[in-house]
N, C-alpha and C. Protein backbone atom coordinates (compact mmCIF):
# COMPACT_ATOMS: atom_id res chain seq x y z
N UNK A 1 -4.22 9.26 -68.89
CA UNK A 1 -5.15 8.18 -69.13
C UNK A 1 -5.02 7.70 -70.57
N UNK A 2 -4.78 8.76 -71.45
CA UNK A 2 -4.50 8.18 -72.90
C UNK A 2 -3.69 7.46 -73.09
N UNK A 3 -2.39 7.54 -72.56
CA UNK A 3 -1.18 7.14 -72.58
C UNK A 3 -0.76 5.44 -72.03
N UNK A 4 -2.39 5.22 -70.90
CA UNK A 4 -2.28 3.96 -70.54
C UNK A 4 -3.24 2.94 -71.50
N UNK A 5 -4.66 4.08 -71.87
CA UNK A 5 -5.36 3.07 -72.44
C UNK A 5 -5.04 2.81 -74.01
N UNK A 6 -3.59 3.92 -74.55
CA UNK A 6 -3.64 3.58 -76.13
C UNK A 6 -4.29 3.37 -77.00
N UNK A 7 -5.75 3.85 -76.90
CA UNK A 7 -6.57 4.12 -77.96
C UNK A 7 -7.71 2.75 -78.00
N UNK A 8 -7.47 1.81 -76.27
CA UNK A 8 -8.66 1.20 -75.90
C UNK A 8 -9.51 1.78 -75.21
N UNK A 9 -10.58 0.81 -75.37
CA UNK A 9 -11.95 2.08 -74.43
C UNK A 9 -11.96 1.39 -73.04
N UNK A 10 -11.66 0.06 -72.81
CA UNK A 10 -11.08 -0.73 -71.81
C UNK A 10 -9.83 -0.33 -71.01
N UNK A 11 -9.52 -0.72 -69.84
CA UNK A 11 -7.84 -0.67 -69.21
C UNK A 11 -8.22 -1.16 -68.01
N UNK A 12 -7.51 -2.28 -67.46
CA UNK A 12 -7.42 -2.78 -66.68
C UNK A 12 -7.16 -2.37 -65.58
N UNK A 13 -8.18 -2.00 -64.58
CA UNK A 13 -8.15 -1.32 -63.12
C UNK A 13 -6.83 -0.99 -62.62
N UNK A 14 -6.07 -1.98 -62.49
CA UNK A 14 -4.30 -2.68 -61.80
C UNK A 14 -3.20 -0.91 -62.65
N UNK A 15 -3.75 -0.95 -64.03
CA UNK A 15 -2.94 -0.39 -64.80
C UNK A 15 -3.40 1.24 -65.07
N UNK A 16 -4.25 1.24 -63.95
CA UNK A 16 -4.79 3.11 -64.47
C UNK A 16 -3.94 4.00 -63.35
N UNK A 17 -3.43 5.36 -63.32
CA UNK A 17 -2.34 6.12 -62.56
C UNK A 17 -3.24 6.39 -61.41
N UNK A 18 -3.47 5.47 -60.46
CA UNK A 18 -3.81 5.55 -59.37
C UNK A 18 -3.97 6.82 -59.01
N UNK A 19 -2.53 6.98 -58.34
CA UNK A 19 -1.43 8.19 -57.64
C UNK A 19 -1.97 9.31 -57.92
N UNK A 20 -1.87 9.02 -58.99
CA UNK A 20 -1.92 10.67 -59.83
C UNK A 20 -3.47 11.37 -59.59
N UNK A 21 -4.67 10.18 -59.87
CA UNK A 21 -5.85 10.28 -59.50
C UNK A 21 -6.39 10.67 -58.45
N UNK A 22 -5.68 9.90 -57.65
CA UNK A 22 -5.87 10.50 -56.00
C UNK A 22 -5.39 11.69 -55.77
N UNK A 23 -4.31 11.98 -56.53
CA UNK A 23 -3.86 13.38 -56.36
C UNK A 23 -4.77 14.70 -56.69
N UNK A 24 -5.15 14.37 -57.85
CA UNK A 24 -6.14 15.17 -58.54
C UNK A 24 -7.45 15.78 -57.28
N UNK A 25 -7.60 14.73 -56.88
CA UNK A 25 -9.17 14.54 -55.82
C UNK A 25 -8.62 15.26 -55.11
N UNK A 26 -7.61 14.87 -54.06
CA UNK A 26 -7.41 15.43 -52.84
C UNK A 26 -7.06 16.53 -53.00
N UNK A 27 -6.13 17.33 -54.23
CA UNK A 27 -6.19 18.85 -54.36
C UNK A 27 -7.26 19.44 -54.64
N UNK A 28 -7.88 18.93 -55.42
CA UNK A 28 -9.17 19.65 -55.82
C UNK A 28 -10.07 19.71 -54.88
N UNK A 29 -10.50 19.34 -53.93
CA UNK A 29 -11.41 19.22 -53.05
C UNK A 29 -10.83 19.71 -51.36
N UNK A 30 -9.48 19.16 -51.36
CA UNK A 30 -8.77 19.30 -50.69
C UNK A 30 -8.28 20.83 -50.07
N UNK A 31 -8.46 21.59 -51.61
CA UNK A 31 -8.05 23.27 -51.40
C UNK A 31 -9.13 24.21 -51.02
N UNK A 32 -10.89 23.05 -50.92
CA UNK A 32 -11.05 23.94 -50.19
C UNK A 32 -11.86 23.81 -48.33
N UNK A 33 -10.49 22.93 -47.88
CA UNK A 33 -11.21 22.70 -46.78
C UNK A 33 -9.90 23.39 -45.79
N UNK A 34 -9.68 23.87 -45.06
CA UNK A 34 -9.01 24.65 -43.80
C UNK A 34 -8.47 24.08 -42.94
N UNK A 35 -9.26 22.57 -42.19
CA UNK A 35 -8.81 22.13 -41.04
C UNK A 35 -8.10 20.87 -41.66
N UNK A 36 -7.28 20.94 -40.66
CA UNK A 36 -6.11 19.53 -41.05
C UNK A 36 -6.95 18.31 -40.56
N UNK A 37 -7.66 18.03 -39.59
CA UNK A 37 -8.45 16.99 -39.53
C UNK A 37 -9.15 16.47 -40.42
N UNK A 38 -10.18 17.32 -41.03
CA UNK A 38 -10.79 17.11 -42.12
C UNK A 38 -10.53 16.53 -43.37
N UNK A 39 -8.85 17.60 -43.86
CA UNK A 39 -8.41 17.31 -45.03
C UNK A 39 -7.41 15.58 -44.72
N UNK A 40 -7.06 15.34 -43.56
CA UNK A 40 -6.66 14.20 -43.30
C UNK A 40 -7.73 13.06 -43.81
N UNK A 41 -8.94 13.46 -43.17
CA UNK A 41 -10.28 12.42 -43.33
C UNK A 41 -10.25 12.47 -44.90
N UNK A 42 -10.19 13.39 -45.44
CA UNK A 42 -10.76 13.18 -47.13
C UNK A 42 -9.47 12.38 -47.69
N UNK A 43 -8.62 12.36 -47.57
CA UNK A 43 -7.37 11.82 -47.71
C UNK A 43 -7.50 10.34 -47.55
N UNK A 44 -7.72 9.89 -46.45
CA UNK A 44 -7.95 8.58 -45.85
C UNK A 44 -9.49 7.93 -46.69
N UNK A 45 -10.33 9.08 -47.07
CA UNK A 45 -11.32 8.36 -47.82
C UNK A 45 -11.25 8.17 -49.42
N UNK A 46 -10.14 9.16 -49.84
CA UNK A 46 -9.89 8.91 -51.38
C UNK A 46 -9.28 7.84 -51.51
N UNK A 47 -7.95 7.37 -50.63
CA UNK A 47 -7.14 6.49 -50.90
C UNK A 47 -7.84 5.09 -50.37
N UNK A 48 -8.63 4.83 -49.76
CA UNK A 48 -9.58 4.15 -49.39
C UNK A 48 -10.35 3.78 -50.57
N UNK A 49 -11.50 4.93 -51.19
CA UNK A 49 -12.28 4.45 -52.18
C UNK A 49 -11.52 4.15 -53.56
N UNK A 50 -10.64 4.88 -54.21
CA UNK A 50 -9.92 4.93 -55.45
C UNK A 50 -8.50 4.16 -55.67
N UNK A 51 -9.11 2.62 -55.54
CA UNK A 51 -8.25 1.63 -55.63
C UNK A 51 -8.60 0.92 -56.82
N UNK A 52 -7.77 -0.16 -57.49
CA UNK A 52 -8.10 -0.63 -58.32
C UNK A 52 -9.18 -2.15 -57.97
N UNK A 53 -9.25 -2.51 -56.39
CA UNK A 53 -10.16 -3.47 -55.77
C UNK A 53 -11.71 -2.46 -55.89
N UNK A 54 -11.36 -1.30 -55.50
CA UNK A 54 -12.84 -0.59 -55.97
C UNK A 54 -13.65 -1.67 -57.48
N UNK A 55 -12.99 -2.00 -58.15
CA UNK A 55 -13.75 -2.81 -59.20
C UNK A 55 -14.34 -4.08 -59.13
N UNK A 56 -13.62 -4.93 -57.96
CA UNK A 56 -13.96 -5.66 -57.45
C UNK A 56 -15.70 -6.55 -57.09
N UNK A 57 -16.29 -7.18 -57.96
CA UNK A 57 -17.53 -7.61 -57.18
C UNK A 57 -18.16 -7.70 -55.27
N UNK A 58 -18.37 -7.03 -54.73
CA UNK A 58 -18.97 -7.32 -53.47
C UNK A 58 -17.55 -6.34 -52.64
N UNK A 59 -16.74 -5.47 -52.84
CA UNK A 59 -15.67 -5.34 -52.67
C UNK A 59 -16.35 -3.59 -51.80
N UNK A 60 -16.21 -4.16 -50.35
CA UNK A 60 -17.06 -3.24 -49.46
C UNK A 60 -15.97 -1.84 -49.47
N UNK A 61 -16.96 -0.87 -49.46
CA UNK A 61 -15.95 0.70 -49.34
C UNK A 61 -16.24 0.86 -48.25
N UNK A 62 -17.07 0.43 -47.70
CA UNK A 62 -17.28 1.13 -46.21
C UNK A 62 -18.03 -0.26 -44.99
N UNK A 63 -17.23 -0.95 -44.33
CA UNK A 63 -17.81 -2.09 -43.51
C UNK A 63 -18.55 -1.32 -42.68
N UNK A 64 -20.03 -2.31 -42.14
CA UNK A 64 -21.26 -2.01 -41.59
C UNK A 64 -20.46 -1.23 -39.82
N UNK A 65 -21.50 -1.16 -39.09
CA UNK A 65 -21.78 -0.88 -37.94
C UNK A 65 -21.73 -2.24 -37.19
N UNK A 66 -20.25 -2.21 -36.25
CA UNK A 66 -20.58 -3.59 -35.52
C UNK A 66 -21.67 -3.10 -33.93
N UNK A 67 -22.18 -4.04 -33.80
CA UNK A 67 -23.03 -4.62 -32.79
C UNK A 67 -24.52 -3.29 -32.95
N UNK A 68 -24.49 -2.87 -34.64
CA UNK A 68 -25.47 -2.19 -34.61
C UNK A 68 -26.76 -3.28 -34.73
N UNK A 69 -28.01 -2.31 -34.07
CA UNK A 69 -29.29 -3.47 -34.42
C UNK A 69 -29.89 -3.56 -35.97
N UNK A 70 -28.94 -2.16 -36.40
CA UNK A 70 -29.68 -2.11 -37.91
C UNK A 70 -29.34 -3.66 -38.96
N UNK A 71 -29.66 -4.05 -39.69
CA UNK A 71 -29.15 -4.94 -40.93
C UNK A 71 -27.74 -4.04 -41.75
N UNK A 72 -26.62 -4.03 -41.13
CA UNK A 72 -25.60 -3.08 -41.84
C UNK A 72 -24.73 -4.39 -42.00
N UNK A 73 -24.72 -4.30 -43.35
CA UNK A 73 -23.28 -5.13 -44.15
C UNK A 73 -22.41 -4.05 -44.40
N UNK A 74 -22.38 -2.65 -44.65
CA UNK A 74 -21.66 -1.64 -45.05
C UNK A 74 -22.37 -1.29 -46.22
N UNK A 75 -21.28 -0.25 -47.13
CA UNK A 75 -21.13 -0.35 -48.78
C UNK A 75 -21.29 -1.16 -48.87
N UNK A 76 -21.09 -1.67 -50.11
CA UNK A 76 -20.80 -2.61 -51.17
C UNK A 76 -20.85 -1.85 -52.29
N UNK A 77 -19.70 -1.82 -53.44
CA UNK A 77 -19.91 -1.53 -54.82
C UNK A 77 -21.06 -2.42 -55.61
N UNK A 78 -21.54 -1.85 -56.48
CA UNK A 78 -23.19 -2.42 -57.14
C UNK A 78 -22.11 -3.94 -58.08
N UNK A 79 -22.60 -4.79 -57.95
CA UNK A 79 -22.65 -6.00 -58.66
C UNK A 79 -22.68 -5.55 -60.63
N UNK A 80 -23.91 -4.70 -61.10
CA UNK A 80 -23.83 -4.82 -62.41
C UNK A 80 -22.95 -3.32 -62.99
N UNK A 81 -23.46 -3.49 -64.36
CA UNK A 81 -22.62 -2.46 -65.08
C UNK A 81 -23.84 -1.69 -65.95
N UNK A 82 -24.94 -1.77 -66.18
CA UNK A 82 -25.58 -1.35 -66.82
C UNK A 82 -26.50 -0.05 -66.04
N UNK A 83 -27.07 0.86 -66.41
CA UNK A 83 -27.55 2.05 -66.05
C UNK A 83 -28.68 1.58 -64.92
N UNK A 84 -29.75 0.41 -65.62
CA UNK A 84 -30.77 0.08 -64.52
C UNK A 84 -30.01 -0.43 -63.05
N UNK A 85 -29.27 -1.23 -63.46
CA UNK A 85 -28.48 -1.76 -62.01
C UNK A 85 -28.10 -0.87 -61.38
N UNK A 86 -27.05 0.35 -61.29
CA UNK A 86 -26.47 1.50 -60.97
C UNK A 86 -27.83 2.26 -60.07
N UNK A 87 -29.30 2.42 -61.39
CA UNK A 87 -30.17 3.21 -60.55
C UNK A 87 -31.13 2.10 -58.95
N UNK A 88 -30.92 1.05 -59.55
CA UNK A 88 -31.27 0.29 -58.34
C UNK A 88 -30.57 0.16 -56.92
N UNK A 89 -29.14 0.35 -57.35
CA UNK A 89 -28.61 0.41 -56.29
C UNK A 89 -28.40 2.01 -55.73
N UNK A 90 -28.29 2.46 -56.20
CA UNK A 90 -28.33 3.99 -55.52
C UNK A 90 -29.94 4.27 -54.97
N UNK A 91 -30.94 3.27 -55.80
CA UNK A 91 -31.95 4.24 -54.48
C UNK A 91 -32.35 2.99 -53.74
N UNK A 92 -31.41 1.69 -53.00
CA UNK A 92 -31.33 1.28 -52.17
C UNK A 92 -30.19 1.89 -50.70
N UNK A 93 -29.74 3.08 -51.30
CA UNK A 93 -29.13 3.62 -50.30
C UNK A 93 -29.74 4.48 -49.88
N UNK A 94 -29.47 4.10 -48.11
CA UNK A 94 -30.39 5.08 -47.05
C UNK A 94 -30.60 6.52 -47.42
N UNK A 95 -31.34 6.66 -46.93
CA UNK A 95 -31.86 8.03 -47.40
C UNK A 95 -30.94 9.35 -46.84
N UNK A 96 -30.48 9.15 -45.24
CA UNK A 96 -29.51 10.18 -44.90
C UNK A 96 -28.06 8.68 -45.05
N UNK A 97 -26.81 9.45 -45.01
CA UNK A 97 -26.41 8.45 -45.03
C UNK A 97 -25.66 8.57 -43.38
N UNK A 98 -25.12 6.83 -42.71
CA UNK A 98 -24.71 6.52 -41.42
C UNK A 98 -23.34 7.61 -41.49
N UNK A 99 -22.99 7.60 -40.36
CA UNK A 99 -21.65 8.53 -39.78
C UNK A 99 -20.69 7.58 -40.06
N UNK A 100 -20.88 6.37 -40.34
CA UNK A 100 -19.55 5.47 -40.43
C UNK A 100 -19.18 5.22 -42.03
N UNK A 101 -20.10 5.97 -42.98
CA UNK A 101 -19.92 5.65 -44.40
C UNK A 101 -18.80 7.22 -44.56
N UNK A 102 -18.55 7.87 -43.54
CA UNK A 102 -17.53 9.16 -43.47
C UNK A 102 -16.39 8.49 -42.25
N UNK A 103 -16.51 7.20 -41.84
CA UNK A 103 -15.19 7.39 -40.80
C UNK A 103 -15.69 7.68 -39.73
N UNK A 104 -16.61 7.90 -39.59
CA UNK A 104 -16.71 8.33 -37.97
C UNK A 104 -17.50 7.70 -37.22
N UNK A 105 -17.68 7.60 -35.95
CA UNK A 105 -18.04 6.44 -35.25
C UNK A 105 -19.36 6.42 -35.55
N UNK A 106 -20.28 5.67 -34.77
CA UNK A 106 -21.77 5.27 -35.41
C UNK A 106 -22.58 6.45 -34.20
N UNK A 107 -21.90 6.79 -33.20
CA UNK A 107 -22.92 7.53 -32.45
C UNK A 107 -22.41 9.23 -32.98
N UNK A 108 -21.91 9.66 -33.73
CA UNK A 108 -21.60 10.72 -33.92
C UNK A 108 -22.28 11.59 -33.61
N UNK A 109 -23.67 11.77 -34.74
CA UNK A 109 -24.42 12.21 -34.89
C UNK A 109 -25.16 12.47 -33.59
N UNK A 110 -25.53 11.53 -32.27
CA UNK A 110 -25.54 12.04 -31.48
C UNK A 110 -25.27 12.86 -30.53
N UNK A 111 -23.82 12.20 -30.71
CA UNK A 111 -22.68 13.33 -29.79
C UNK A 111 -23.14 14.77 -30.15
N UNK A 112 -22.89 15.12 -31.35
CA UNK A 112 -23.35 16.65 -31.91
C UNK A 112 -24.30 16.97 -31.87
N UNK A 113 -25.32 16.08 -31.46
CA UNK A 113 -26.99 16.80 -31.19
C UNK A 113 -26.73 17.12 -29.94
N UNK A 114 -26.19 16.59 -28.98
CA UNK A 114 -26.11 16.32 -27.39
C UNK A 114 -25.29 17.83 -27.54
N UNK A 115 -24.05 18.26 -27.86
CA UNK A 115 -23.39 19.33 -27.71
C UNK A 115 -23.96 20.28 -28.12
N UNK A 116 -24.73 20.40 -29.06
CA UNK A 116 -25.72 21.67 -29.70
C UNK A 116 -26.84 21.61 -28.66
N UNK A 117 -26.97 21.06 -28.10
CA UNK A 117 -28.13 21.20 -27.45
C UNK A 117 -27.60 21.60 -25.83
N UNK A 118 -26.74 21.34 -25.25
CA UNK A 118 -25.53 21.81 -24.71
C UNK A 118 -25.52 23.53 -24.46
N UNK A 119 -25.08 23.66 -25.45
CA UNK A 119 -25.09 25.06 -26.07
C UNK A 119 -26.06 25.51 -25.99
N UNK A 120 -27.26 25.71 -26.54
CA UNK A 120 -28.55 26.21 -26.93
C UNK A 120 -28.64 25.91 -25.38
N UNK A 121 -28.96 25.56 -24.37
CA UNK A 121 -28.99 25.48 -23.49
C UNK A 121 -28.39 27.02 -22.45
N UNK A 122 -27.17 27.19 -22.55
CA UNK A 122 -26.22 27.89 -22.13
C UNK A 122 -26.32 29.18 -22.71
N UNK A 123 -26.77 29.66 -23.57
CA UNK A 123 -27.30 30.60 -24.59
C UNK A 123 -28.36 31.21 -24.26
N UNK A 124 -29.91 30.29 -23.68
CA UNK A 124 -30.61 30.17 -23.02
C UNK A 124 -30.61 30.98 -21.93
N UNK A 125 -29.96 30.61 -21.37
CA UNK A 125 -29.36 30.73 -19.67
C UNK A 125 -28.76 32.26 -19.52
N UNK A 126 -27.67 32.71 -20.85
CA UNK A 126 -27.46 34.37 -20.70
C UNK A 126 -28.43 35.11 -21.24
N UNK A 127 -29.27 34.29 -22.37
CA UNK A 127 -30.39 35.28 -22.13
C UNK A 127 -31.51 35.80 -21.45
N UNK A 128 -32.04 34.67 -20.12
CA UNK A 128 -33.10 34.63 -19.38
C UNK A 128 -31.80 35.52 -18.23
N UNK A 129 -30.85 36.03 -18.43
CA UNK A 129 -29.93 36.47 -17.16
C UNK A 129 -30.27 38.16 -17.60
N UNK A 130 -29.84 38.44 -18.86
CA UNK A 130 -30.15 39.47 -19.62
C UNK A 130 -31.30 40.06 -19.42
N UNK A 131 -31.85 39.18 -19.31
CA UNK A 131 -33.54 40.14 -19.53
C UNK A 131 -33.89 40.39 -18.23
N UNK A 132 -32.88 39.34 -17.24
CA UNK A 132 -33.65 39.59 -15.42
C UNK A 132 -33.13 40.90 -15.41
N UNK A 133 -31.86 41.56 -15.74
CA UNK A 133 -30.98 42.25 -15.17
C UNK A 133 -31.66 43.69 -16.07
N UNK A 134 -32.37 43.34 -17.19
CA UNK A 134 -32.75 44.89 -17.98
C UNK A 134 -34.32 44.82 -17.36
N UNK A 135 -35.02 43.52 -16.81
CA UNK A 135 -35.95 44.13 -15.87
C UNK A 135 -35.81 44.68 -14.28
N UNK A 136 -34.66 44.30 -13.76
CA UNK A 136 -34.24 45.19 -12.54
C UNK A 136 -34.18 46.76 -12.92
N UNK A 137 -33.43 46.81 -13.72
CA UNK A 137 -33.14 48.23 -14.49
C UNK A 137 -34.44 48.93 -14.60
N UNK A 138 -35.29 48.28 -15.59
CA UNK A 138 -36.54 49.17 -15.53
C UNK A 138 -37.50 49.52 -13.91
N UNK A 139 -37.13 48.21 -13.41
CA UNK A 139 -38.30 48.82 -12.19
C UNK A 139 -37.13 49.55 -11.18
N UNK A 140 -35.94 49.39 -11.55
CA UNK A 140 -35.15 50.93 -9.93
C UNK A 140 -35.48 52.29 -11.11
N UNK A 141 -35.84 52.29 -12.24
CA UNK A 141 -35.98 53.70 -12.92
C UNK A 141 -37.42 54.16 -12.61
């Protein structure tokens, strides 16, 4: 980074080592995740967010939810540069954030309630089996 900005406090987005940046992220974060899916996804979201259009005014990181009923434009990077702007826009972001600001479809989150619950279900089921079979036990003793 020294080497590009030469002793400005400025450098022009176009001219900072991208590559190298992204590299940094995706190892560092990268070493400690296991599944290749995952580390694919973080991959696809570094090189995604850590562009030099990231600087861009109105320059969306993450497009909305189509045919959602919510009001979703997506991201958007914040418009100003100053600390109040920055805190305005961060606590205009949702409070949990959508499944599609990670890549993943908009019903996700359901899907995985639906399968945990699935489960817990089935779990359920060997234990009400369990307990028939250790109350047979007690009443042939």
């Amino acid at each position: 980074m020294e080497t590009v900005a030469q002793g400005r406090t400025n450098v022009a987005p176009q001219n900072l080592p991208w590559d190298m940046i992204r590299t940094l992220v995706v190892e560092t974060y990268g070493g400690k995740i296991d599944d290749e899916g995952d580390f694919s996804r973080l991959t696809q979201l570094v090189n995604s967010f850590l562009t030099p259009s990231a600087y861009d005014i109105g320059h969306k990181l993450v497009d909305g939810v189509a045919g959602s009923n919510l009001d979703d434009a997506g991201l958007v990077v914040p418009g100003g540069t100053s600390l109040k702007e920055f805190m305005e826009w961060i606590q205009k972001l949702p409070e949990r954030e959508p499944p599609n600001y990670l890549g993943l479809p908009a019903n996700a989150e359901k899907l995985l309630l639906v399968g945990q619950g699935r489960s817990m279900i089935q779990n359920l089921g060997k234990i009400t089996e369990l307990l028939d079979e250790s109350e047979q036990i007690m009443a042939a003793a």
